[in-house]
N, C-alpha and C. Protein backbone atom coordinates (compact mmCIF):
# COMPACT_ATOMS: atom_id res chain seq x y z
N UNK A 1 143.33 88.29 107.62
CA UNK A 1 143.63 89.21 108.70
C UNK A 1 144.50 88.52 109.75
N UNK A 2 145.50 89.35 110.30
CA UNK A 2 145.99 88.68 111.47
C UNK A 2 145.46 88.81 112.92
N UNK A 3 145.79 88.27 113.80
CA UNK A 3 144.92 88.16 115.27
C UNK A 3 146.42 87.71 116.42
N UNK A 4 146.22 88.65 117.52
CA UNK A 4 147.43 88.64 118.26
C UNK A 4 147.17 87.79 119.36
N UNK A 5 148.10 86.66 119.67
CA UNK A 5 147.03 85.63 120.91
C UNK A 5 148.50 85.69 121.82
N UNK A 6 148.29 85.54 122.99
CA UNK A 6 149.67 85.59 123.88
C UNK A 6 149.34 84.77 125.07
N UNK A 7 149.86 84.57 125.93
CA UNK A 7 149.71 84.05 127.10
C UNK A 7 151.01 84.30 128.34
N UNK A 8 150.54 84.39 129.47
CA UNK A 8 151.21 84.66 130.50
C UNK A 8 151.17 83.47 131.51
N UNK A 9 152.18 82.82 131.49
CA UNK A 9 152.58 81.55 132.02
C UNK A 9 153.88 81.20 132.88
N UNK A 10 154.11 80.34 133.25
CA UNK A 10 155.53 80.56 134.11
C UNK A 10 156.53 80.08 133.23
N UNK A 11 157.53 80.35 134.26
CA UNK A 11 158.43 80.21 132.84
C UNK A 11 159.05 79.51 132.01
N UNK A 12 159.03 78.07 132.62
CA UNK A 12 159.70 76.94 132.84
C UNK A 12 158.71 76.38 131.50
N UNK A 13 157.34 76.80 130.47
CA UNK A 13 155.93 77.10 130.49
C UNK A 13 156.84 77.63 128.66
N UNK A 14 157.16 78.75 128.58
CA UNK A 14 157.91 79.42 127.60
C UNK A 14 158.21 78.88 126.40
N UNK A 15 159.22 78.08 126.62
CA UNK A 15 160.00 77.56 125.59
C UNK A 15 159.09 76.10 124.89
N UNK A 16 158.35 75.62 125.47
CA UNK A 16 157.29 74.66 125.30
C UNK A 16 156.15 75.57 124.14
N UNK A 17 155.99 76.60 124.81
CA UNK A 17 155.17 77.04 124.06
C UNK A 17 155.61 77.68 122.62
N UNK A 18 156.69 78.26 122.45
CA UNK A 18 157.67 78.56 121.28
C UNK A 18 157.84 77.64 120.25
N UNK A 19 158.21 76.72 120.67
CA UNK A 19 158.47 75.14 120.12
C UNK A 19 157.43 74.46 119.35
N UNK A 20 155.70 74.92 120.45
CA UNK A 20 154.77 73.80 119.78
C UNK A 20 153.90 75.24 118.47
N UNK A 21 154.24 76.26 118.83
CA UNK A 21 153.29 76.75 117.62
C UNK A 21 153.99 77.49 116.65
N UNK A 22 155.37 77.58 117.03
CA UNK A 22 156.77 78.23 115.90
C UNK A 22 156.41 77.51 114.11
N UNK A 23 155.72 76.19 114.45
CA UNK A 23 155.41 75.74 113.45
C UNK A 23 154.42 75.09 112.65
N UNK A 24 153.36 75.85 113.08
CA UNK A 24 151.83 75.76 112.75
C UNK A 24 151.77 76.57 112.10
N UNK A 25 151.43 76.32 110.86
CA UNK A 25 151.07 76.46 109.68
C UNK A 25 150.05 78.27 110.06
N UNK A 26 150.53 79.48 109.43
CA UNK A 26 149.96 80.57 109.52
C UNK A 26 150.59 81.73 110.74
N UNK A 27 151.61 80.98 111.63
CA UNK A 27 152.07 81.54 112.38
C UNK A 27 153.06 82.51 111.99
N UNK A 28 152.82 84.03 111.64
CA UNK A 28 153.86 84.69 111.45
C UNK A 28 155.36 84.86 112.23
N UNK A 29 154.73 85.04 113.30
CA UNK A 29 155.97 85.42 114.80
C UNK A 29 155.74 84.89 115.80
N UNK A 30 156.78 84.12 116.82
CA UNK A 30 155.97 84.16 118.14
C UNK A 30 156.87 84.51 118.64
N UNK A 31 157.28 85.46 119.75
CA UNK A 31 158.35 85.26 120.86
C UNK A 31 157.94 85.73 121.98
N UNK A 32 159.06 85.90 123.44
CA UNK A 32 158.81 85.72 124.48
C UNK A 32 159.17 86.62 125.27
N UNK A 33 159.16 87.19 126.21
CA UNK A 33 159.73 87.97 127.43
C UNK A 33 159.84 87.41 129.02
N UNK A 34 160.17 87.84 129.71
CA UNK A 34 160.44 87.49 130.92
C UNK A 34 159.76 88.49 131.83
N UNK A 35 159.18 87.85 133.07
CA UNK A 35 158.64 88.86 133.92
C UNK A 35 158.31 88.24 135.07
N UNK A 36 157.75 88.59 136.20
CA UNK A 36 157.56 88.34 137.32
C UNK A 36 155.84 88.55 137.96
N UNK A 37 155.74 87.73 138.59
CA UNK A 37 154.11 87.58 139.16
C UNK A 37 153.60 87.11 140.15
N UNK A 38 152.75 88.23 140.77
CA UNK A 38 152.78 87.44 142.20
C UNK A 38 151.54 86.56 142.52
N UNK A 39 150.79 86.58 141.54
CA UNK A 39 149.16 86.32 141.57
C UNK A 39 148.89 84.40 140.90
N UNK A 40 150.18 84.70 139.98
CA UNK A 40 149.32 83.38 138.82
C UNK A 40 149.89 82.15 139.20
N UNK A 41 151.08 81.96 139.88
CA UNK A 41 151.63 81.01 139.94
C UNK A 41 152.11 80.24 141.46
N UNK A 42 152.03 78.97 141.83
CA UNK A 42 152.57 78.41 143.03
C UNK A 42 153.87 78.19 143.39
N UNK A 43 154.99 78.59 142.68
CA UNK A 43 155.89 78.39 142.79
C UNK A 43 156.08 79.78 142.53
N UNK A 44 157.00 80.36 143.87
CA UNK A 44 157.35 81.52 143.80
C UNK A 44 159.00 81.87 144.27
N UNK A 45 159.94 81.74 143.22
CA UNK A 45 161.18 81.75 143.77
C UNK A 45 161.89 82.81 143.96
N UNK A 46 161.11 83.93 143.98
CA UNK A 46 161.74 85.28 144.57
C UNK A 46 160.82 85.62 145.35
N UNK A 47 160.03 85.57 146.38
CA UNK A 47 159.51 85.97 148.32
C UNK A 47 157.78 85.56 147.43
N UNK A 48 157.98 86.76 146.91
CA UNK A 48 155.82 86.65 146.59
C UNK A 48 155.86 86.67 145.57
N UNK A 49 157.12 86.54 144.86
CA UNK A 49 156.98 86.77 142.76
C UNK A 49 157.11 85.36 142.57
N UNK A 50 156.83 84.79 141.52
CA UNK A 50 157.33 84.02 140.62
C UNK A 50 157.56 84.07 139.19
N UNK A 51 158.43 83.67 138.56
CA UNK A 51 158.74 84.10 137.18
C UNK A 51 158.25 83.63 135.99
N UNK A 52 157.55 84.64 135.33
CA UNK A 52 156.44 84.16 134.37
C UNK A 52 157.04 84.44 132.78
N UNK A 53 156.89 83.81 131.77
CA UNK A 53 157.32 84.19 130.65
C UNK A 53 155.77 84.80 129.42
N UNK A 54 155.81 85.83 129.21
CA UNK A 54 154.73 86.91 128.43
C UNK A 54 155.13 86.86 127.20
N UNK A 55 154.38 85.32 126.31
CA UNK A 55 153.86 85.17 125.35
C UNK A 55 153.65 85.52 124.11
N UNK A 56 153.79 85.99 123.18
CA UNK A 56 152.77 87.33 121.98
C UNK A 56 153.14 86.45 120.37
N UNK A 57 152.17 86.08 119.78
CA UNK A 57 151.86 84.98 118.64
C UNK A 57 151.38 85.93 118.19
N UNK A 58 151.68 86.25 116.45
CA UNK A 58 150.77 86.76 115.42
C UNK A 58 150.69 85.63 114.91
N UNK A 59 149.44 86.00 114.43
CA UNK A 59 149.04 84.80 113.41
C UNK A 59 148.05 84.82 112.46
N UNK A 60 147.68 84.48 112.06
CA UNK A 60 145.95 84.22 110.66
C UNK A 60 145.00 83.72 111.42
N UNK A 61 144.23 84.57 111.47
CA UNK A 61 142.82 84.77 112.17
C UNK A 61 142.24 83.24 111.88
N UNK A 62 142.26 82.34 111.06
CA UNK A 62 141.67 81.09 110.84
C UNK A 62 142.66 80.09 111.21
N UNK A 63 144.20 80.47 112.00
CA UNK A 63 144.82 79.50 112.55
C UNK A 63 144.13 79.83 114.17
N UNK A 64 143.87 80.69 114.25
CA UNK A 64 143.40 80.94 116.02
C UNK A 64 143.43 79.60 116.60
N UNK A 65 142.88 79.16 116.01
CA UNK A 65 142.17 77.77 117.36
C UNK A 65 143.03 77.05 117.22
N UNK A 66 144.01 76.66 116.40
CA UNK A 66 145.24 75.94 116.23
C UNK A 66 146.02 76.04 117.18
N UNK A 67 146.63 77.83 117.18
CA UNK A 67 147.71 78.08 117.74
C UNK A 67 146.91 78.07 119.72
N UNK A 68 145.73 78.30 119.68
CA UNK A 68 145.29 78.19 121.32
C UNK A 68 145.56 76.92 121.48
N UNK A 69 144.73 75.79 120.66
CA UNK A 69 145.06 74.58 121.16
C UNK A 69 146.70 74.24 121.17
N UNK A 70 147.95 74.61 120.59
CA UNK A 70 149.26 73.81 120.71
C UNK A 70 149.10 74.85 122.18
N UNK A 71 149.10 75.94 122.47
CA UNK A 71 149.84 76.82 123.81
C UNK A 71 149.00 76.10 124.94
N UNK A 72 147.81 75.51 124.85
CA UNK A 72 146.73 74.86 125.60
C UNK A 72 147.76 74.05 126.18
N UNK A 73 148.35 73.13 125.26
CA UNK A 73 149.01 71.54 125.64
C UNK A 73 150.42 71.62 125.94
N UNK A 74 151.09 72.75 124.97
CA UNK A 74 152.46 73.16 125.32
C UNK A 74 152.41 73.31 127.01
N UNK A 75 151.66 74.09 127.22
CA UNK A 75 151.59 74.87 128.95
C UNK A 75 151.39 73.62 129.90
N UNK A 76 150.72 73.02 129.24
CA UNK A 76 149.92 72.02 130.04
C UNK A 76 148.61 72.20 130.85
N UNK A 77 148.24 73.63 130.69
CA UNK A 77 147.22 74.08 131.09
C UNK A 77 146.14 73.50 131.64
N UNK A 78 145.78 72.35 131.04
CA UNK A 78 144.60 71.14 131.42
C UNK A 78 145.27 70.78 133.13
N UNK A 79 146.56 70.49 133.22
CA UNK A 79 147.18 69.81 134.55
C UNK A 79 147.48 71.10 135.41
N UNK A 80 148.26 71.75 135.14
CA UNK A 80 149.19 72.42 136.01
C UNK A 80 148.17 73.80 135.48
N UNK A 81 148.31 74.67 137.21
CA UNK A 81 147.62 76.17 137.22
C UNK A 81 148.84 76.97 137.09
N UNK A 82 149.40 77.46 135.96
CA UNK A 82 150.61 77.66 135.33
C UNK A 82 150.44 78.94 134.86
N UNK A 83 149.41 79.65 134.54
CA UNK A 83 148.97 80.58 133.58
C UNK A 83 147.69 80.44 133.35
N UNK A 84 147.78 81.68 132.02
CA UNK A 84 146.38 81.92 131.36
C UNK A 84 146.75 82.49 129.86
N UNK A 85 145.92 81.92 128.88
CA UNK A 85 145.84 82.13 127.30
C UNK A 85 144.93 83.03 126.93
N UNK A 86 145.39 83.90 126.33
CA UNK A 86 144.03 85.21 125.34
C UNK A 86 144.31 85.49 124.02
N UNK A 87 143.39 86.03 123.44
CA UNK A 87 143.45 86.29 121.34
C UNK A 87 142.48 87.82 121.66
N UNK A 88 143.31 88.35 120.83
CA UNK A 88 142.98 90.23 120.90
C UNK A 88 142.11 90.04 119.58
N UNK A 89 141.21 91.12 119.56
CA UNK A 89 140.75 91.08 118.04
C UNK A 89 141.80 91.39 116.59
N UNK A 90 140.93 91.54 115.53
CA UNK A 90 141.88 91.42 114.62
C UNK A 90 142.87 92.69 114.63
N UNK A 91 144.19 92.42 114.44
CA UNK A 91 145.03 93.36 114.00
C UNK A 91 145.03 94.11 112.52
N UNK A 92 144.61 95.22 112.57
CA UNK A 92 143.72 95.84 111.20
C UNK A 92 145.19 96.03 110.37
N UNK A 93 146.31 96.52 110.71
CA UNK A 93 147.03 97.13 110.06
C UNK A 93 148.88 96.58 111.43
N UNK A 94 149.39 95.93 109.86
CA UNK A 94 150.67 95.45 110.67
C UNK A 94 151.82 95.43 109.64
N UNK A 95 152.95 95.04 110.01
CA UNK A 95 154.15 94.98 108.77
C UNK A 95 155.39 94.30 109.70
N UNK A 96 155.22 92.70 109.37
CA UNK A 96 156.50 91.80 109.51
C UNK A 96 157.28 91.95 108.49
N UNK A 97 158.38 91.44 109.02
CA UNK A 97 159.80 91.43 108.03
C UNK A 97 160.76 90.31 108.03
């Protein structure tokens, strides 16, 4: 089964995270978007926003903890209050290409 895990992080945050789980073994897709936030982040370079990059990993329900732990370390999450990481339940019905 697959399982959808994403995270909302800043942005600088993004491409780190692309990089460390693009190639973990079970990862169908990962890519990224751009967005703005006024809540998650200390660095805010537009008045009360700061710019966050929104996450979205499919993957194999038995890579889960894989792909949390690379976005864990990619982000840096342990150091820097940068974001936050989540995994949706299973995705019953999907079709990559």
């Amino acid at each position: 089964m697959m399982i959808e895990i994403g995270a909302l992080v800043a942005k600088d945050s993004g491409q780190a995270i692309i990089e460390g789980v693009k190639n973990v073994d079970g990862v169908v897709t990962a890519f990224m978007e751009a967005g703005r936030s006024d809540d998650l982040f200390e660095e805010k370079q537009f008045g009360e926003f700061g710019e966050a990059a929104i996450l979205t990993v499919l993957a194999s329900e038995d890579k889960k903890e894989e792909v949390l732990k690379q976005i864990f370390l990619a982000a840096e999450l342990d150091t820097r209050e940068v974001g936050i990481m989540y995994s949706n339940t299973q995705i019953l019905r999907t079709t990559v290409d």
